[in-house]
N, C-alpha and C. Protein backbone atom coordinates (compact mmCIF):
# COMPACT_ATOMS: atom_id res chain seq x y z
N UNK A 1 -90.45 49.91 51.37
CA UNK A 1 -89.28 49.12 51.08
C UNK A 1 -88.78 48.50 52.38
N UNK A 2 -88.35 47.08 52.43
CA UNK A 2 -88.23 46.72 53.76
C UNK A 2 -86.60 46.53 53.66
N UNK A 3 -86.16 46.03 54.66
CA UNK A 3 -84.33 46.76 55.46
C UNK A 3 -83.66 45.63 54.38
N UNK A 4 -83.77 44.76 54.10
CA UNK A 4 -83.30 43.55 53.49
C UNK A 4 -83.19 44.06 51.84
N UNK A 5 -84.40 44.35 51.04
CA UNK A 5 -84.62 45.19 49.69
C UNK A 5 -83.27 46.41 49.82
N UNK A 6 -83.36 47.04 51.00
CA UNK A 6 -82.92 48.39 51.20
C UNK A 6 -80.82 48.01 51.41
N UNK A 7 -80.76 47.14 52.25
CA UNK A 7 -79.39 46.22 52.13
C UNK A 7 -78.54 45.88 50.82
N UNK A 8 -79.81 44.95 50.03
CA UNK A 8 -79.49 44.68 48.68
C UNK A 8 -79.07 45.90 47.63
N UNK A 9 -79.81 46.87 47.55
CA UNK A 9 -79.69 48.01 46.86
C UNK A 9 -78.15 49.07 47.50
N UNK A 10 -78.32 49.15 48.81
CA UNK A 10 -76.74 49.42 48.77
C UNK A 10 -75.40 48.23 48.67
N UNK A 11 -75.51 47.36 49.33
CA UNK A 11 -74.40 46.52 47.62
C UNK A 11 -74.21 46.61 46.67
N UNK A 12 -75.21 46.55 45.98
CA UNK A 12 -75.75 46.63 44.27
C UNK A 12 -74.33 48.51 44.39
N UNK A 13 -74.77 49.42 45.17
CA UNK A 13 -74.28 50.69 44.67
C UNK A 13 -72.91 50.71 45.33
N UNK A 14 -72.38 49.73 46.69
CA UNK A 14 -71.09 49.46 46.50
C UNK A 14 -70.21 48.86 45.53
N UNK A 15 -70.85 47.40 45.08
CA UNK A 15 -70.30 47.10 43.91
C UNK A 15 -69.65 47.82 42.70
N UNK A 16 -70.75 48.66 42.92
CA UNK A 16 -70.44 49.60 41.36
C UNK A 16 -69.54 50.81 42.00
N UNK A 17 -69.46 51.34 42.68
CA UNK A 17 -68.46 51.80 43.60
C UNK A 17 -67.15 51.59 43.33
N UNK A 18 -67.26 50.30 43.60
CA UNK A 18 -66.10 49.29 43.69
C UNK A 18 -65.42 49.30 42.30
N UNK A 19 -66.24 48.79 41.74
CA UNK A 19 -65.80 48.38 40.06
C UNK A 19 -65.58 50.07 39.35
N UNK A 20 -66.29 50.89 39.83
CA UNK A 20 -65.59 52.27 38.73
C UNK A 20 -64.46 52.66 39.51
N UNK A 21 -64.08 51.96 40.88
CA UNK A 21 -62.52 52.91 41.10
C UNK A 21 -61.52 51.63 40.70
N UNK A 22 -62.03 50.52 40.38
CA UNK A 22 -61.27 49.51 39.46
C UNK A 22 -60.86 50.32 37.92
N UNK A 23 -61.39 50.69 37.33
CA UNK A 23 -61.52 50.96 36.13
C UNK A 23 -61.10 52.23 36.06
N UNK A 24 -60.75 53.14 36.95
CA UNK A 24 -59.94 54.44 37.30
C UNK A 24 -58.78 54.05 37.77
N UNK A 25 -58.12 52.97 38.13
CA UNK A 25 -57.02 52.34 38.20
C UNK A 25 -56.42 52.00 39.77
N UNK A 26 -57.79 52.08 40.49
CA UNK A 26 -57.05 51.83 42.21
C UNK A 26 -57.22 50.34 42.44
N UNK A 27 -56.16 50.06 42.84
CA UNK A 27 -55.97 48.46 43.06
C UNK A 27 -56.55 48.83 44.74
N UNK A 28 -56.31 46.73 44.85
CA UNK A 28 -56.91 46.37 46.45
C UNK A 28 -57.85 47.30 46.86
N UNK A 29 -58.93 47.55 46.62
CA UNK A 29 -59.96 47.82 47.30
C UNK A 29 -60.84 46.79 48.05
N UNK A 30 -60.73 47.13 49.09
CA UNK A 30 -61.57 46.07 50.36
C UNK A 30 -62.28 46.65 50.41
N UNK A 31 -63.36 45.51 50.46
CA UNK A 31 -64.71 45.98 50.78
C UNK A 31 -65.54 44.73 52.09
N UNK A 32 -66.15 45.85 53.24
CA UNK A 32 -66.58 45.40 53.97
C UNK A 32 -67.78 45.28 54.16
N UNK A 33 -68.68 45.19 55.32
CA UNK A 33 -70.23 45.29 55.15
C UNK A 33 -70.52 45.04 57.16
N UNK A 34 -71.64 46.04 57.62
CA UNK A 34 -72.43 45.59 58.42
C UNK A 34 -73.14 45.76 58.73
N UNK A 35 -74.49 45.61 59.91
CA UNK A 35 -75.97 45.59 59.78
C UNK A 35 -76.46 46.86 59.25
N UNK A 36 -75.61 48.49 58.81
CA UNK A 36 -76.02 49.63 58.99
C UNK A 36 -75.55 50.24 57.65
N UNK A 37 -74.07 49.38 56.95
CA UNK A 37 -73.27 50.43 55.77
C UNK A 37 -72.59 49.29 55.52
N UNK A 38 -71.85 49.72 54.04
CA UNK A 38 -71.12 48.91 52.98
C UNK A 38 -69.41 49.90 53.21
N UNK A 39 -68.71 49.50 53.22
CA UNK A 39 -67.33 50.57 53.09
C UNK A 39 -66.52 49.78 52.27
N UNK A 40 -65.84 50.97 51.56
CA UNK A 40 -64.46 50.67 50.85
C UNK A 40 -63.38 51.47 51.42
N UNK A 41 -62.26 50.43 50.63
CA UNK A 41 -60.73 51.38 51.47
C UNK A 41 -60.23 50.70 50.40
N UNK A 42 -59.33 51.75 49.94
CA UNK A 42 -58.08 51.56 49.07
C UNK A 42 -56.81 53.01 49.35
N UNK A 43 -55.72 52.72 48.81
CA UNK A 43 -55.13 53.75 48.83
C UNK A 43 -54.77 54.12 47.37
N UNK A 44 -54.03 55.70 47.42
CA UNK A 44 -54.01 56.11 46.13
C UNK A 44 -53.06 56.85 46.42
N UNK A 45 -51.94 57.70 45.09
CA UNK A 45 -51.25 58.61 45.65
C UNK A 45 -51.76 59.94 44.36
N UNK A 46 -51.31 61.21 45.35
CA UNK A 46 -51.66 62.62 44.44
C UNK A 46 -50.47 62.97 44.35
N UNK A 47 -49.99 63.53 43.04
CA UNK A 47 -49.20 64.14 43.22
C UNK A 47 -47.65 63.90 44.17
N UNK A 48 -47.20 63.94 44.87
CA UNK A 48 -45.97 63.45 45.56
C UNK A 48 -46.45 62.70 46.54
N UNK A 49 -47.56 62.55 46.67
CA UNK A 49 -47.71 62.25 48.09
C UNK A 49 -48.97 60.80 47.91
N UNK A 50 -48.01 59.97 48.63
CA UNK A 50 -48.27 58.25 48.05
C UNK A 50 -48.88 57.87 49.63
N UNK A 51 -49.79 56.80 49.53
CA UNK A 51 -50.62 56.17 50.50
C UNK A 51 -51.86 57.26 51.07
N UNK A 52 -52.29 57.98 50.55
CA UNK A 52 -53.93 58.57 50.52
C UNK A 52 -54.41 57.10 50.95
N UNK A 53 -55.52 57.23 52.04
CA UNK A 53 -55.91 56.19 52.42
C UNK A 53 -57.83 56.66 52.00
N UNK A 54 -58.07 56.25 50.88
CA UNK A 54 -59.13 56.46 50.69
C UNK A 54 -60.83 55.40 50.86
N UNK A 55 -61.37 56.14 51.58
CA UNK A 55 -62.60 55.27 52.18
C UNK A 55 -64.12 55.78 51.77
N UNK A 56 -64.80 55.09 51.91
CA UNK A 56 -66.43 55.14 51.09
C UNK A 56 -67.22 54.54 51.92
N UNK A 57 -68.23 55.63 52.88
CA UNK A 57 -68.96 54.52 53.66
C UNK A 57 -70.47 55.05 53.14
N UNK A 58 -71.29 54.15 52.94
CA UNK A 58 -72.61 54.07 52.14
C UNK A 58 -73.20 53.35 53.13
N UNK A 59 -74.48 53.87 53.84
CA UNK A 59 -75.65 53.81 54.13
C UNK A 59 -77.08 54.66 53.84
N UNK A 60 -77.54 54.18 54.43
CA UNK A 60 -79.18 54.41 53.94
C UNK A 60 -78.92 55.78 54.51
N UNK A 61 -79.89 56.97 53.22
CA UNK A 61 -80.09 57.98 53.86
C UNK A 61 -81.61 58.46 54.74
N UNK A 62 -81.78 59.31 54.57
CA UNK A 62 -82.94 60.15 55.20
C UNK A 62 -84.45 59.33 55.51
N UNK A 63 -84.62 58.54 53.96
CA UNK A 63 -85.75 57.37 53.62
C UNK A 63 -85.13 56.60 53.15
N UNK A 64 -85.75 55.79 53.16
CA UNK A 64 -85.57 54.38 52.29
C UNK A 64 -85.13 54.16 50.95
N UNK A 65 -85.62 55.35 50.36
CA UNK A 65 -85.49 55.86 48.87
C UNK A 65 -83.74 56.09 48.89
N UNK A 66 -83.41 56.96 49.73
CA UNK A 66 -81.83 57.60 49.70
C UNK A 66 -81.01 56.84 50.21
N UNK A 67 -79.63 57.67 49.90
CA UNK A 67 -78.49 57.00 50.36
C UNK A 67 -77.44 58.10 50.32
N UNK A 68 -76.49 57.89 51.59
CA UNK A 68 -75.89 58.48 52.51
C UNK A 68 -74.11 58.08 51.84
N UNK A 69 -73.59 59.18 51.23
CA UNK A 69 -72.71 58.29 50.80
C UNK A 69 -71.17 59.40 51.08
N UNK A 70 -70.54 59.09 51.55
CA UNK A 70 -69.37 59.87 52.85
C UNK A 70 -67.79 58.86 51.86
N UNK A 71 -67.15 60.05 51.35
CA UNK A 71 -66.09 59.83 51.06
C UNK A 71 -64.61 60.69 51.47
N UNK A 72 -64.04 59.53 52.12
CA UNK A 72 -62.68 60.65 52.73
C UNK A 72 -61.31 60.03 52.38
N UNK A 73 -60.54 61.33 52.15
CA UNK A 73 -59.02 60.96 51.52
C UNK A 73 -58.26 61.72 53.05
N UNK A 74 -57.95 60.59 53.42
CA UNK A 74 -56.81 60.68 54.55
C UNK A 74 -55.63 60.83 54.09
N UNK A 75 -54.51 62.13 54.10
CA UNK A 75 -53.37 62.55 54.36
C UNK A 75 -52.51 61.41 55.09
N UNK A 76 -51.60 61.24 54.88
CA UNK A 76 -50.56 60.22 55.74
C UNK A 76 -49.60 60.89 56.31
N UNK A 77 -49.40 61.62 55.97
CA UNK A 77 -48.22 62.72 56.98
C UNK A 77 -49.12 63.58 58.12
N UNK A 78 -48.61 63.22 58.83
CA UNK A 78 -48.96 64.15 60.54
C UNK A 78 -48.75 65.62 60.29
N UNK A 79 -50.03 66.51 60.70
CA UNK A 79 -49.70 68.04 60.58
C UNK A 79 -49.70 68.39 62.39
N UNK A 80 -49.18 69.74 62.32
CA UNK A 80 -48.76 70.23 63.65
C UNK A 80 -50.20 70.92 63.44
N UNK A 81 -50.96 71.06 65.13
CA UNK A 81 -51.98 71.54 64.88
C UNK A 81 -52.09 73.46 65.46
N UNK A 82 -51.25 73.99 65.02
CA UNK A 82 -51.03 74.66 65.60
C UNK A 82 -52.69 75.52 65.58
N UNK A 83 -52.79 76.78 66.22
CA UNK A 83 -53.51 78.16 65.96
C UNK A 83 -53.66 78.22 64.93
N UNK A 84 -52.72 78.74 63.99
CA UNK A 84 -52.88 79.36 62.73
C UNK A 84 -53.04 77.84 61.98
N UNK A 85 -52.42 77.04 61.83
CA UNK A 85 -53.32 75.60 61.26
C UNK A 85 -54.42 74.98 61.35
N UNK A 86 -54.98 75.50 62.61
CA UNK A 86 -56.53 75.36 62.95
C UNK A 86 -57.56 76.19 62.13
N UNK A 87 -56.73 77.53 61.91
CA UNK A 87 -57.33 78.31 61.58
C UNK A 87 -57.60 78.41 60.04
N UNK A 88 -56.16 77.81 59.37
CA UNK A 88 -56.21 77.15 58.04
C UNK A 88 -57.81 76.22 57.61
N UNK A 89 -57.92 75.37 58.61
CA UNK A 89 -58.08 74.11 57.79
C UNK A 89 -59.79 74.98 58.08
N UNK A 90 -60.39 75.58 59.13
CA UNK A 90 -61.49 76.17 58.97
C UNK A 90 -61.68 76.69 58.06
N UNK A 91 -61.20 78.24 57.67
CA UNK A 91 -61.29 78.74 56.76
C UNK A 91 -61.26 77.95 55.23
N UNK A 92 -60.36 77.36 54.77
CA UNK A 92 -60.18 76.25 53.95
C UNK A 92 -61.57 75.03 53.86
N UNK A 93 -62.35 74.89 54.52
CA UNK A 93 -63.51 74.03 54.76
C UNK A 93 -64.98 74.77 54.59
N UNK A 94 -64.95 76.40 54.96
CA UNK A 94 -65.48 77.13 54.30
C UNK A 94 -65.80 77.61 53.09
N UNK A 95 -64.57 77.94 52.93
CA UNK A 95 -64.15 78.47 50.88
C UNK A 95 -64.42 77.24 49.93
N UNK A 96 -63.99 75.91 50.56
CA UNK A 96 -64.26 74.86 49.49
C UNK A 96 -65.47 74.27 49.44
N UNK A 97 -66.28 74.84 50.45
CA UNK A 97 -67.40 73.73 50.21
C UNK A 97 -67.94 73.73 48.78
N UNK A 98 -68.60 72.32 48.85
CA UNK A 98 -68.91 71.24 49.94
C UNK A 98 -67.81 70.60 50.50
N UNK A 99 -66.53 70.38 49.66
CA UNK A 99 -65.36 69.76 50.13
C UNK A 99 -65.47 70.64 51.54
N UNK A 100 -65.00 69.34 52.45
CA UNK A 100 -65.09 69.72 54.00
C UNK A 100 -63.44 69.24 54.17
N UNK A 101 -62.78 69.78 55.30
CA UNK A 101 -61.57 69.41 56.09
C UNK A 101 -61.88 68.75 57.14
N UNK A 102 -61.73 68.14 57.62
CA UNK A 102 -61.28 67.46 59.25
C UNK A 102 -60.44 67.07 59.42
N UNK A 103 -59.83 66.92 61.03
CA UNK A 103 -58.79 66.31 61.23
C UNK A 103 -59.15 65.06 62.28
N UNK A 104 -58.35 64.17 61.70
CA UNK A 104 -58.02 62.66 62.02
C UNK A 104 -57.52 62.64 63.79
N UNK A 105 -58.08 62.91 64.61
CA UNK A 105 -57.45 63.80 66.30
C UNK A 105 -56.80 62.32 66.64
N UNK A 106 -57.01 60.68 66.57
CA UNK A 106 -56.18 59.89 66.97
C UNK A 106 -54.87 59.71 65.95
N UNK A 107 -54.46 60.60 64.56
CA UNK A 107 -53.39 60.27 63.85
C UNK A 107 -52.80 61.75 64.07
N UNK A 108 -53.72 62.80 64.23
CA UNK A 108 -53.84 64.26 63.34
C UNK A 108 -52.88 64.49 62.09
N UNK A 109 -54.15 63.90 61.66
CA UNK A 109 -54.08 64.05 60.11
C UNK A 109 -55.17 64.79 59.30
N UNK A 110 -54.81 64.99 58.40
CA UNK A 110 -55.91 65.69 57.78
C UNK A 110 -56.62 64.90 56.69
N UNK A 111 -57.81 64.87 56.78
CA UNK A 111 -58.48 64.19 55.90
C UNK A 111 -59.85 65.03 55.00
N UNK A 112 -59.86 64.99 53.70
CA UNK A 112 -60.15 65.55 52.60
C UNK A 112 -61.93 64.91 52.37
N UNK A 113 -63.19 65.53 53.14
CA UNK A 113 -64.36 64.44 52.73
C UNK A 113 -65.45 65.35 52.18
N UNK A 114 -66.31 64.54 51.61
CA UNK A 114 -67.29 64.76 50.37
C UNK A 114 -68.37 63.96 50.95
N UNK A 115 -69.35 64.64 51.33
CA UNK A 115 -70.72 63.89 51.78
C UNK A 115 -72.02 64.14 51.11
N UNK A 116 -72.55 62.85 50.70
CA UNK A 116 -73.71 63.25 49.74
C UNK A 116 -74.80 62.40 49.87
N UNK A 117 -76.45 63.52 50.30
CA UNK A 117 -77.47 62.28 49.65
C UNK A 117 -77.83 61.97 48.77
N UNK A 118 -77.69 61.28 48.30
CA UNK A 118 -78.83 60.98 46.79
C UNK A 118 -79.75 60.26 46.75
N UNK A 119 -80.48 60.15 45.90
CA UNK A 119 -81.44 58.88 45.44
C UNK A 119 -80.76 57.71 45.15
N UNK A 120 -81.53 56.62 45.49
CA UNK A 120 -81.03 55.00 45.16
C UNK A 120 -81.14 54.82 43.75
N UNK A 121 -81.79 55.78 43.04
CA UNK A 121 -81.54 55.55 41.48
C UNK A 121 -80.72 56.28 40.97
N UNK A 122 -79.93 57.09 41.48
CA UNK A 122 -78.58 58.00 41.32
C UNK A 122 -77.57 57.15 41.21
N UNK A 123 -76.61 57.23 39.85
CA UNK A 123 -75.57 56.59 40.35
C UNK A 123 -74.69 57.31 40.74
N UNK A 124 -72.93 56.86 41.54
CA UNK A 124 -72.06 57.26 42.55
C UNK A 124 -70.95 57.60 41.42
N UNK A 125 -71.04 58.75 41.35
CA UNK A 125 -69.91 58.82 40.52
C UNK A 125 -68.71 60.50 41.73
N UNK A 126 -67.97 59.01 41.69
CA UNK A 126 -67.02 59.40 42.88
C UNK A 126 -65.58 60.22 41.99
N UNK A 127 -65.60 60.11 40.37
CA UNK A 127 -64.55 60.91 39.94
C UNK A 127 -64.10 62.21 39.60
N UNK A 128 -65.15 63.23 40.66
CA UNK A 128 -64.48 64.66 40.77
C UNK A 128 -63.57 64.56 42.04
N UNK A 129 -64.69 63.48 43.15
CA UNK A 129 -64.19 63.83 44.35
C UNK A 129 -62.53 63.01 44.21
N UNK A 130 -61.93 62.15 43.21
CA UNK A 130 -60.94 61.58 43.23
C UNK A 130 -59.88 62.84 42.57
N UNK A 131 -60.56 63.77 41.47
CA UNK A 131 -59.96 64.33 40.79
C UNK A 131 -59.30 65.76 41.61
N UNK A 132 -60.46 65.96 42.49
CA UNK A 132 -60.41 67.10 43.84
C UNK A 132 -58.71 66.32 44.42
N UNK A 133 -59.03 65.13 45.15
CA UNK A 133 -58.03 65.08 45.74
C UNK A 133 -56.69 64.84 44.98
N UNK A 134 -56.73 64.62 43.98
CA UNK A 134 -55.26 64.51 43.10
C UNK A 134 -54.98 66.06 43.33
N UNK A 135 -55.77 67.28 43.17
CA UNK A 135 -54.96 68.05 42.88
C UNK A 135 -55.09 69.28 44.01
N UNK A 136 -55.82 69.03 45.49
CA UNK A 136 -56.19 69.97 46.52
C UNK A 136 -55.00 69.22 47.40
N UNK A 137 -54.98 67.64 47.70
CA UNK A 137 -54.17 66.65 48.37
C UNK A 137 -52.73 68.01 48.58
N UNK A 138 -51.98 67.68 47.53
CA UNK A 138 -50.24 67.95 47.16
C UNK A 138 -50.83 69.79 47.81
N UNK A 139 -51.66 70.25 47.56
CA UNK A 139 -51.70 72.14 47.83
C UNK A 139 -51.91 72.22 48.99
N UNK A 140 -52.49 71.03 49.82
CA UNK A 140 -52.81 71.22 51.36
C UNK A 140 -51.74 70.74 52.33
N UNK A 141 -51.09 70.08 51.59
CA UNK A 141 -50.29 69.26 52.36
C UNK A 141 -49.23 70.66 52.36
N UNK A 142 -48.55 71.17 51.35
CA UNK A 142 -48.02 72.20 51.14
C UNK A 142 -48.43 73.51 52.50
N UNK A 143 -49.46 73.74 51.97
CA UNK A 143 -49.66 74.86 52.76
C UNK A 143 -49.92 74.78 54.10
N UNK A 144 -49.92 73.45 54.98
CA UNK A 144 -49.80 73.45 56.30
C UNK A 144 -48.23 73.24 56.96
N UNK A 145 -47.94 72.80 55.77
CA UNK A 145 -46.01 72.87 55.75
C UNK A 145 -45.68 74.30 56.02
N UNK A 146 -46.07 75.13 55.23
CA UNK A 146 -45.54 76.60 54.80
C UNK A 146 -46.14 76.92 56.38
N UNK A 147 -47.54 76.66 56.59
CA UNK A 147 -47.96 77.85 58.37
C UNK A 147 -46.82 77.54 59.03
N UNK A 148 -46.44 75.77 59.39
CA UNK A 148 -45.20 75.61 60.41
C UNK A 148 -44.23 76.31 59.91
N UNK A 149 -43.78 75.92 58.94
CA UNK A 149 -42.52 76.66 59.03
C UNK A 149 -42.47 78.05 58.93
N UNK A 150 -43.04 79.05 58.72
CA UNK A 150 -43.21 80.52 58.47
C UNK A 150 -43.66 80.82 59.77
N UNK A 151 -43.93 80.13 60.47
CA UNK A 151 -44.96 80.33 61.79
C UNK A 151 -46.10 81.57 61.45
N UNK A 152 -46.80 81.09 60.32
CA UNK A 152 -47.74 82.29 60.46
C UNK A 152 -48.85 82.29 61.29
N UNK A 153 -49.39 83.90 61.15
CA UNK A 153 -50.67 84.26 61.92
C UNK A 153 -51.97 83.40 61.71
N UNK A 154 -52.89 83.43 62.23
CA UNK A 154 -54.05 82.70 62.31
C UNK A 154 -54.69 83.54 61.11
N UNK A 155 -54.47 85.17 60.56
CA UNK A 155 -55.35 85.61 59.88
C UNK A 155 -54.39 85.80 58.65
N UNK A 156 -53.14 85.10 58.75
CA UNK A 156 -52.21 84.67 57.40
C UNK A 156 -52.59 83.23 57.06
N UNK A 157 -52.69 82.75 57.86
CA UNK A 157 -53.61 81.58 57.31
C UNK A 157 -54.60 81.39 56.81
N UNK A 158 -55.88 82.09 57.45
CA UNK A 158 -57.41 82.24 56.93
C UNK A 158 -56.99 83.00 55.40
N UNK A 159 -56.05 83.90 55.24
CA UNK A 159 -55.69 84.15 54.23
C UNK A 159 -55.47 83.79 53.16
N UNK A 160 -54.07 82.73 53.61
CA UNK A 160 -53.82 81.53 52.32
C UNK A 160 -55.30 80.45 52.33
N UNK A 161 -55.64 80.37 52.99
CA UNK A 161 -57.27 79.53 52.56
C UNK A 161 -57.75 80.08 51.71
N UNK A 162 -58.01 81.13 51.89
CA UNK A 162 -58.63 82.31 50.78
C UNK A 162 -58.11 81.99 49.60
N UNK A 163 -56.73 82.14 49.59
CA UNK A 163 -55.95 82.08 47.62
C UNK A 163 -56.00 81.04 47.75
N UNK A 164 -56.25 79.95 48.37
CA UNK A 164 -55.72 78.79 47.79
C UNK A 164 -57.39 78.25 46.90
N UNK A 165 -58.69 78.86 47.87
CA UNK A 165 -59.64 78.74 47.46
C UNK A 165 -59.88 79.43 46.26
N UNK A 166 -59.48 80.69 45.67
CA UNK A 166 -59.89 81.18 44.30
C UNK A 166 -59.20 80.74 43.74
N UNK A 167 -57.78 79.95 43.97
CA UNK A 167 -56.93 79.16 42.60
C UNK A 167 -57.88 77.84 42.48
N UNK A 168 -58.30 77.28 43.21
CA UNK A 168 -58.88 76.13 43.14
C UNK A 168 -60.63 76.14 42.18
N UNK A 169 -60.96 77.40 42.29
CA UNK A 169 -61.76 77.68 41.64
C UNK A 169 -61.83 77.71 40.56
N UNK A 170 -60.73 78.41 39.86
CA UNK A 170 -60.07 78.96 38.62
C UNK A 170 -59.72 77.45 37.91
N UNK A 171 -59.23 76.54 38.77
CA UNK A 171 -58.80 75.81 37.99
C UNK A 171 -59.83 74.86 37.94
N UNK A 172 -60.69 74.49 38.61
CA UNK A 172 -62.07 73.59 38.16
C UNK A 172 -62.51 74.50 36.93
N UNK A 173 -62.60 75.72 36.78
CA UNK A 173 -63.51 76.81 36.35
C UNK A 173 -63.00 76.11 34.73
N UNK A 174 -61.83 75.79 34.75
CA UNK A 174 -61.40 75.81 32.93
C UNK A 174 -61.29 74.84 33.17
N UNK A 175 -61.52 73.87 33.72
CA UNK A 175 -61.55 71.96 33.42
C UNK A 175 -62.88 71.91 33.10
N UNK A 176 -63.65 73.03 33.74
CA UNK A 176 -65.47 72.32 33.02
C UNK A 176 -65.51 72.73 31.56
């Protein structure tokens, strides 16, 4: 498959990208493009918490065949990074995988991402990882509130990662 075939085919799977978070109801989605990946950005809100800055960057994966497809819901409120918040968002990135944590180090923010290869004949169906953040978004944002203000321990934190990870379980567990 040559880079041009391989170009065309990720459009083709931004487009559709594009058009199912149309049809899930996210307005203004921009979409960009350059010699390497296709990206989207729109925002969304969970729960109380409005301007999720959500992004989709799609490039070629491993072969020619695959594709590399990286989705992250950026937090808009600034967390304190303390010890025990560090220690949160690890533990918390553990218990949830694949859902991963990182933090945003030029906003520090926390951002919510989902990375996946698939096949180019796979389609992108991005509505758990939207459904994840409607309802992990509002519990994380929460619980890095609660470390500051409680000033808890680093292993009261790894803690609440812990419950926050078997509630999160529980509650996918009876949505399937």
């Amino acid at each position: 498959m040559n880079a041009s075939l391989n170009a065309k085919d990720l459009q083709e799977k931004s487009s559709h990208l594009k058009s199912y978070w149309r049809q899930l109801g996210l307005k203004r989605i921009v979409e960009a493009s350059d010699d390497h990946a296709f990206y989207l950005s729109t925002c969304l809100t969970a729960g109380h918490i409005p301007n999720i800055q959500l992004t989709a960057v799609l490039k070629q994966g491993l072969n020619p065949e695959s594709l590399s497809a990286v989705i992250d819901a950026q937090l808009p409120a600034t967390i304190t990074l303390s010890p025990a918040t560090q220690a949160f968002i690890q533990q918390a990135s553990a218990v949830l995988a694949p859902i991963a944590l990182i933090i945003n180090p030029e906003a520090v923010q926390l951002v919510i991402r989902q990375a996946r290869l698939i096949s180019l004949n796979t389609k992108i169906n991005s509505r758990a990882m939207l459904d994840t953040i409607q309802i992990l978004a509002p519990l994380l944002h929460h619980a890095c509130l609660q470390i500051e203000q409680q000033q808890l321990s680093c292993e009261e934190a790894r803690t609440m990662a812990d419950l926050l990870s078997e509630h999160w379980f529980e509650v996918i567990g009876h949505e399937a």
